[in-house]
Protein backbone atom coordinates (compact mmCIF):
# COMPACT_ATOMS: atom_id res chain seq x y z
CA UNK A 1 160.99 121.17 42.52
CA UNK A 2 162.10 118.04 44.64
CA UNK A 3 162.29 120.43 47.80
CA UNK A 4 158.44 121.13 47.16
CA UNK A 5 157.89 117.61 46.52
CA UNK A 6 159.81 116.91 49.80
CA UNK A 7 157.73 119.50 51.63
CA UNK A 8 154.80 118.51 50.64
CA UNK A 9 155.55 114.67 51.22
CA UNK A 10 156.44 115.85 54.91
CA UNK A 11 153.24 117.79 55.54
CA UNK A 12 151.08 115.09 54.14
CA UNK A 13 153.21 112.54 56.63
CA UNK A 14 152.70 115.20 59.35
CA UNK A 15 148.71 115.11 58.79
CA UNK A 16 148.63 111.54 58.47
CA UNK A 17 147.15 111.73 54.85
CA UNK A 18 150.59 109.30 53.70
CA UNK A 19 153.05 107.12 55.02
CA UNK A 20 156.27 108.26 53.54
CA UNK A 21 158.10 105.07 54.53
CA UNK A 22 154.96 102.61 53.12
CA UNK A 23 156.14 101.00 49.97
CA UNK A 24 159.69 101.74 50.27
CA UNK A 25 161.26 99.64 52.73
CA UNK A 26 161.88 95.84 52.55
CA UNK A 27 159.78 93.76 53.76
CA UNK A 28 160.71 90.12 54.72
CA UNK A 29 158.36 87.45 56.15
CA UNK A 30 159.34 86.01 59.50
CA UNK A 31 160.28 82.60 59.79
CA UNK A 32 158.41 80.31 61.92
CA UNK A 33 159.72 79.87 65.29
CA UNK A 34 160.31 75.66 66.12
CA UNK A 35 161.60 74.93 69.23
CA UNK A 36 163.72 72.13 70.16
CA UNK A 37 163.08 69.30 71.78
CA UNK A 38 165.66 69.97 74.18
CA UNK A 39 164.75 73.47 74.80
CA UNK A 40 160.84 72.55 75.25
CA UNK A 41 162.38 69.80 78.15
CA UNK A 42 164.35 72.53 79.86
CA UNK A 43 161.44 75.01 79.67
CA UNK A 44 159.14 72.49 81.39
CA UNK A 45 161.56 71.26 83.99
CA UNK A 46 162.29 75.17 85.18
CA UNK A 47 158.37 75.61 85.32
CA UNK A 48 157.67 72.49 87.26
CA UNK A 49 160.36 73.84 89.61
CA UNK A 50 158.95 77.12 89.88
CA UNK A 51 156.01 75.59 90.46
CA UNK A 52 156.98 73.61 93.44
CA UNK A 53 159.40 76.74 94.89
CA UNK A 54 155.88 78.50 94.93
CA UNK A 55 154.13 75.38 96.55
CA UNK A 56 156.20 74.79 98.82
CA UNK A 57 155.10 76.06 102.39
CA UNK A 58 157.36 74.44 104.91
CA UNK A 59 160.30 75.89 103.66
CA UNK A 60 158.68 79.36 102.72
CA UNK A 61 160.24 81.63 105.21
CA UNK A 62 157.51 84.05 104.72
CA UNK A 63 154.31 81.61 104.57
CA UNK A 64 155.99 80.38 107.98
CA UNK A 65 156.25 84.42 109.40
CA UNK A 66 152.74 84.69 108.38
CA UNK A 67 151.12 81.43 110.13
CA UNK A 68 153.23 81.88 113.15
CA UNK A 69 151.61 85.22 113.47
CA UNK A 70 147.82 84.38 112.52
CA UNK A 71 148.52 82.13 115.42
CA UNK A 72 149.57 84.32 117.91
CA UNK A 73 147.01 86.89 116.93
CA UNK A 74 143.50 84.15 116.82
CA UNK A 75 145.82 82.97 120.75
CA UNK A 76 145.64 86.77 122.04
CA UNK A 77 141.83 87.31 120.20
CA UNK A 78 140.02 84.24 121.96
CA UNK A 79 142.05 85.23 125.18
CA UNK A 80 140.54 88.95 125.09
CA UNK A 81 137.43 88.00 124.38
CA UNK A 82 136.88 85.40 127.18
CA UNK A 83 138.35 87.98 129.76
CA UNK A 84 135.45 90.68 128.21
CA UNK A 85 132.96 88.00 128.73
CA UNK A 86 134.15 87.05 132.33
CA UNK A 87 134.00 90.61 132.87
CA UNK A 88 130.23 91.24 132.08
CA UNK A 89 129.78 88.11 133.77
CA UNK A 90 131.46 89.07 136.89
CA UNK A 91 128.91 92.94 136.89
CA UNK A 92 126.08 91.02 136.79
CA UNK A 93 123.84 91.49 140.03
CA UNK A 94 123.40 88.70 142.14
CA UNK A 95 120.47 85.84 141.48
CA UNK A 96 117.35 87.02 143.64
CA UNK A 97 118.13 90.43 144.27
CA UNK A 98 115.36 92.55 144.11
CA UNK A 99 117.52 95.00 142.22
CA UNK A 100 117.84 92.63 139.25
CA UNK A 101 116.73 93.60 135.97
CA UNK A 102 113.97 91.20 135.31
CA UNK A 103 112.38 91.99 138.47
CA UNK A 104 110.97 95.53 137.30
CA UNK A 105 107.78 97.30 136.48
CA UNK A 106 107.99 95.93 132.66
CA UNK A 107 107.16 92.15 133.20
CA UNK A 108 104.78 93.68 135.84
CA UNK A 109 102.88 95.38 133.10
CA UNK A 110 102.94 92.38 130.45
CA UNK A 111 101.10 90.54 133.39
CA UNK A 112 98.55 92.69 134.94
CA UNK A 113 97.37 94.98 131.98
CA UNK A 114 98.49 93.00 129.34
CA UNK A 115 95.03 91.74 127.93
CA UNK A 116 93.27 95.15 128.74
CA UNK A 117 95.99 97.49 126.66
CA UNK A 118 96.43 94.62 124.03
CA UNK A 119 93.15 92.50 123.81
CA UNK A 120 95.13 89.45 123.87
CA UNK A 121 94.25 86.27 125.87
CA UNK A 122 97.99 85.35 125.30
CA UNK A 123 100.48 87.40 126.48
CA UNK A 124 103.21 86.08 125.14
CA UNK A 125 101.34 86.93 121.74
CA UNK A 126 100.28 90.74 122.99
CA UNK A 127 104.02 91.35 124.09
CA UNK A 128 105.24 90.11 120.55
CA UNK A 129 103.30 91.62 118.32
CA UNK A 130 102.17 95.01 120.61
CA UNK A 131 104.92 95.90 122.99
CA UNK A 132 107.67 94.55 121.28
CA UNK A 133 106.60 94.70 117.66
CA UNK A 134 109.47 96.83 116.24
CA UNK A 135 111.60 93.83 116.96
CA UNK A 136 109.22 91.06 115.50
CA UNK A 137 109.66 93.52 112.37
CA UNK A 138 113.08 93.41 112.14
CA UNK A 139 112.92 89.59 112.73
CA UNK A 140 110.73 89.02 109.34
CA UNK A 141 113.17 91.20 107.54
CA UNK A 142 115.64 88.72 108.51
CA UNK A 143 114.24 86.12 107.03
CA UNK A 144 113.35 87.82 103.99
CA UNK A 145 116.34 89.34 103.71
CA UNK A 146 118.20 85.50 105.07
CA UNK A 147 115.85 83.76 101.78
CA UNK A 148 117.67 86.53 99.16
CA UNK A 149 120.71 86.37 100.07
CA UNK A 150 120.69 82.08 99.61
CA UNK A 151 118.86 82.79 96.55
CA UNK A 152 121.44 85.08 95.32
CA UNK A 153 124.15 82.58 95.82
CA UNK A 154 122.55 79.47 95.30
CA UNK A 155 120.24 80.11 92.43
CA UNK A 156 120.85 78.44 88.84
CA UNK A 157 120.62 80.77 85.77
CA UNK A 158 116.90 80.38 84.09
CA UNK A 159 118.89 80.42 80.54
CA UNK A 160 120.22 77.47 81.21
CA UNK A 161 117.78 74.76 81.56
CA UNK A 162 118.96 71.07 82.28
CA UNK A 163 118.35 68.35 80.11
CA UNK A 164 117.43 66.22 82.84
CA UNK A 165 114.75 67.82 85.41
CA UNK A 166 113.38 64.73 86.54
CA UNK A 167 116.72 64.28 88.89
CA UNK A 168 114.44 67.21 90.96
CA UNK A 169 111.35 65.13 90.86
CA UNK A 170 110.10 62.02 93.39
CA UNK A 171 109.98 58.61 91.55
CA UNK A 172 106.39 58.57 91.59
CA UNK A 173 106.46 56.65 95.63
CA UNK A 174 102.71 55.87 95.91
CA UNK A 175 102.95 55.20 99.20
CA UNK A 176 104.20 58.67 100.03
CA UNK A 177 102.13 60.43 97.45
CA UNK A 178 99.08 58.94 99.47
CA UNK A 179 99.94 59.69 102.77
CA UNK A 180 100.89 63.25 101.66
CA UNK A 181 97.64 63.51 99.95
CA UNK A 182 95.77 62.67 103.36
CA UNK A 183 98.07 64.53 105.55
CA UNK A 184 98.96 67.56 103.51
CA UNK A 185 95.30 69.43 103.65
CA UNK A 186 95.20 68.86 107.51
CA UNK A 187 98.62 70.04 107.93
CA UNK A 188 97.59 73.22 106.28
CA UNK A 189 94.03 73.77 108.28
CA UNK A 190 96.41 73.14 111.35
CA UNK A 191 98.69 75.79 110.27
CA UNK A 192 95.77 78.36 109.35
CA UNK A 193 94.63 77.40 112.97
CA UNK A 194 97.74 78.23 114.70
CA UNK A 195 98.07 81.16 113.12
CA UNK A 196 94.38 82.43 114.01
CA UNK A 197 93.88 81.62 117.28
CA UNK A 198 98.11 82.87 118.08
CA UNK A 199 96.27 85.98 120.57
CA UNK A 200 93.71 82.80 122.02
CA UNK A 201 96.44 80.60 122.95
CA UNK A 202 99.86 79.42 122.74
CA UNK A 203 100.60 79.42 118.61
CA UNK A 204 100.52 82.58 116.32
CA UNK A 205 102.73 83.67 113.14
CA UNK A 206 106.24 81.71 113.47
CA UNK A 207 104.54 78.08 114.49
CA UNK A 208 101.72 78.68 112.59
CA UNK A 209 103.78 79.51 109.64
CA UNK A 210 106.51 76.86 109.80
CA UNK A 211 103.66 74.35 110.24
CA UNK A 212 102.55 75.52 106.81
CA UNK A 213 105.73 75.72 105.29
CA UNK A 214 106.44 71.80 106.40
CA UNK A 215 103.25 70.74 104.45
CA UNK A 216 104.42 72.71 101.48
CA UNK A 217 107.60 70.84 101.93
CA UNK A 218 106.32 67.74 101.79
CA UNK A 219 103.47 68.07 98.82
CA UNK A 220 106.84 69.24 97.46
CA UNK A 221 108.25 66.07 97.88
CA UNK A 222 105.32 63.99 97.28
CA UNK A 223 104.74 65.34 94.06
CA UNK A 224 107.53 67.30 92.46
CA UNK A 225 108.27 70.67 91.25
CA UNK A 226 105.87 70.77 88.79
CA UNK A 227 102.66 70.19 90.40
CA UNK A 228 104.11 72.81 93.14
CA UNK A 229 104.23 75.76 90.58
CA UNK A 230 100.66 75.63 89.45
CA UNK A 231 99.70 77.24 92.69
CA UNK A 232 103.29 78.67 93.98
CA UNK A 233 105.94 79.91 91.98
CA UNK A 234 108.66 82.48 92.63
CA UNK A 235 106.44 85.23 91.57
CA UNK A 236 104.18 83.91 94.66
CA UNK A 237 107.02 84.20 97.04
CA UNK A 238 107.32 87.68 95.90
CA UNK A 239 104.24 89.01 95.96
CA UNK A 240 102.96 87.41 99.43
CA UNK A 241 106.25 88.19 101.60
CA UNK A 242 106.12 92.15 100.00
CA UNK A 243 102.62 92.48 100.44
CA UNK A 244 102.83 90.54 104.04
CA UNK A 245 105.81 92.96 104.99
CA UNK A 246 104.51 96.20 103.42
CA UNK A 247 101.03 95.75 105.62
CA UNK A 248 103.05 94.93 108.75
CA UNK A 249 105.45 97.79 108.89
CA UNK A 250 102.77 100.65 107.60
CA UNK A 251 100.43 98.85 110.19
CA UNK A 252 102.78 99.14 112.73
CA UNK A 253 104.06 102.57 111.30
CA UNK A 254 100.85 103.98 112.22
CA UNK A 255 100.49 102.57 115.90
CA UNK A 256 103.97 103.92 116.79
CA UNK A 257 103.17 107.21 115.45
CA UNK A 258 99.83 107.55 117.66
CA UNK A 259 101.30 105.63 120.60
CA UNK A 260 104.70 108.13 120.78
CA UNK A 261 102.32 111.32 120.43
CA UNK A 262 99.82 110.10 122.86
CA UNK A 263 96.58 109.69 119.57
CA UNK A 264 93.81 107.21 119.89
CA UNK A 265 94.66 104.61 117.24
CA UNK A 266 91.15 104.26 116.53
CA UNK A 267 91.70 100.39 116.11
CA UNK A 268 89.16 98.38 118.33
CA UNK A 269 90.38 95.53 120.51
CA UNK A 270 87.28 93.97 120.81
CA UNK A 271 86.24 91.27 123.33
CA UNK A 272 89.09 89.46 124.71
CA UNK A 273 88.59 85.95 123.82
CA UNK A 274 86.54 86.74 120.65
CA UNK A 275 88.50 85.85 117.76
CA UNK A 276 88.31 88.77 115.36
CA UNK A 277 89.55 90.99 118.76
CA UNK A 278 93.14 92.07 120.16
CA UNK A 279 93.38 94.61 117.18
CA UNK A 280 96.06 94.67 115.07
CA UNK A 281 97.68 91.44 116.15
CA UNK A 282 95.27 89.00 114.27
CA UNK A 283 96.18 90.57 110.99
CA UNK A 284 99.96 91.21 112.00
CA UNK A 285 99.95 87.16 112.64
CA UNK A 286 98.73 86.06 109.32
CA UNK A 287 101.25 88.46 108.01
CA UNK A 288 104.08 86.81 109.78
CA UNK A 289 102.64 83.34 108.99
CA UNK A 290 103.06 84.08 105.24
CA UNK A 291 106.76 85.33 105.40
CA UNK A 292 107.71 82.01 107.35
CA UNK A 293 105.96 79.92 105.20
CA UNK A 294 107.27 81.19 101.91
CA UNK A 295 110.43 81.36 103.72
CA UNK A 296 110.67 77.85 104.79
CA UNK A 297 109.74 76.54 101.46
CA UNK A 298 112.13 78.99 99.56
CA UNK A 299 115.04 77.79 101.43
CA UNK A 300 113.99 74.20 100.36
CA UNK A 301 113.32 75.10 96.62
CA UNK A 302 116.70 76.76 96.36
CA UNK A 303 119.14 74.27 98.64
CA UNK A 304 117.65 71.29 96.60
CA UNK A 305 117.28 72.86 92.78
CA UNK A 306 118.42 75.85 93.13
CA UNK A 307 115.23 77.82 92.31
CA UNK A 308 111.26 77.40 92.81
């Protein structure tokens, strides 16, 4: 009978069902540990020494290894690198050659058939924005990609709202908020202009848009955050530079794909000088104006509160 009651104690322990040990062992409460006095003073000193023994640089053998070698290292770096640059210096052609780079049949081309192929009065506007507008793409993406990257790092968390906002806001300057209120609306109609008349004359998307970004700045300033976000907002900024960059690179999409398989774009250039004319590149520059704009105020926004 007690080797059944055994056996069946051990398979119930062996399933888990029952502790065969709960109940019959002795149980004492532990005592509370105190330390002494004298024990809690020798603890601390041996800490504080550790402490320094791992703060202490100038007689860390390996800390000294270590910096002696980042030395030598950043030495032999610096010295490669100024003998690479020498080197492309030194296979350079010579200044005035006709054999130099810049004097070839490209520059030629921006000159002489610049405004017929582009329909731009300004060249340097038709080179930008026509020849060369893969890079000019790349270029907005930079600063669009530049304005998330501070807003990334720099932004506050929206579920944490200060007590104190007004430390943001101007302290009501009337002088300033008059002057801005003057100066603000023809900063902008400046801006617009630049921006329009970029394939006319010197001007186009980057001036045009900083211009407008500086009177945002300072209606900004003039008035505060809150009067700012009734007409811009960080859904603004979002909307405008994807819509801006979405248009320019399937505009542009479209006139590399004709132009590499020889297609007529079937965009009209219209009369040099006009201003709706020089095809794509009116619409291209307002699209650039926007990004730099809303880029030049975002960086503001975020540096100063850390969000729009």
């Amino acid at each position: 009978m007690k080797n059944k009651e055994r056996k069946s104690r051990f398979l119930q322990w062996l399933d888990g069902e029952k502790d065969i040990y709960a109940g019959n062992m002795e149980m004492r409460p532990q005592k509370e540990y105190i330390s002494s006095p004298k024990l809690l003073s020798r603890q601390e000193h041996e800490r504080r020494l550790l402490t320094e023994r791992a703060n202490d640089v100038e007689h860390n053998r390996v800390y000294r290894l270590y910096k002696a070698a980042y030395r030598v290292l950043a030495l032999v770096f610096c010295l490669s690198f100024i003998f690479l640059l020498l080197l492309e210096v030194s296979w350079l052609p010579p200044v005035g050659s006709a054999a130099n780079p810049d004097n070839n049949e490209v520059s030629a081309r921006y000159i002489e058939k610049g405004m017929q192929e582009t329909g731009a009065v300004n060249i340097v506007t038709g080179m930008i924005l026509d020849y060369r507008a893969f890079d000019t793409l790349g270029e907005s993406h930079v600063l669009f990609v530049a304005t998330i990257t501070v807003l990334v790092l720099l932004r506050k968390d929206k579920g944490k709202k200060e007590d104190n906002d007004r430390v943001y806001e101007p302290k009501n300057d009337t002088i300033l908020q008059k002057v801005a209120f003057i100066l603000v609306p023809m900063i902008m109609i400046f801006g617009i202009y630049i921006i329009l008349n970029g394939h006319l004359s010197p001007g186009g998307g980057f001036s045009g848009g900083a211009i407008i970004g500086a009177g945002l700045i300072l209606y900004l300033n003039a008035f505060g955050f809150a009067k700012t976000e009734r007409f811009f907002t960080e859904k603004t900024y979002k909307i405008v530079s994807f819509c801006a960059l979405s248009f320019y690179c399937l505009a542009k999409s479209y006139s590399f794909y004709t132009g590499a398989n020889g297609l007529e774009s079937g965009i009209p250039l219209g009369t040099p000088g006009a201003i709706l004319s020089s095809g794509l590149i009116l619409p291209l520059n307002i699209c650039v104006g926007l990004v730099v704009a809303c880029t030049m105020y975002a960086f503001y926004a975020i540096f100063r509160k850390g969000g729009f």
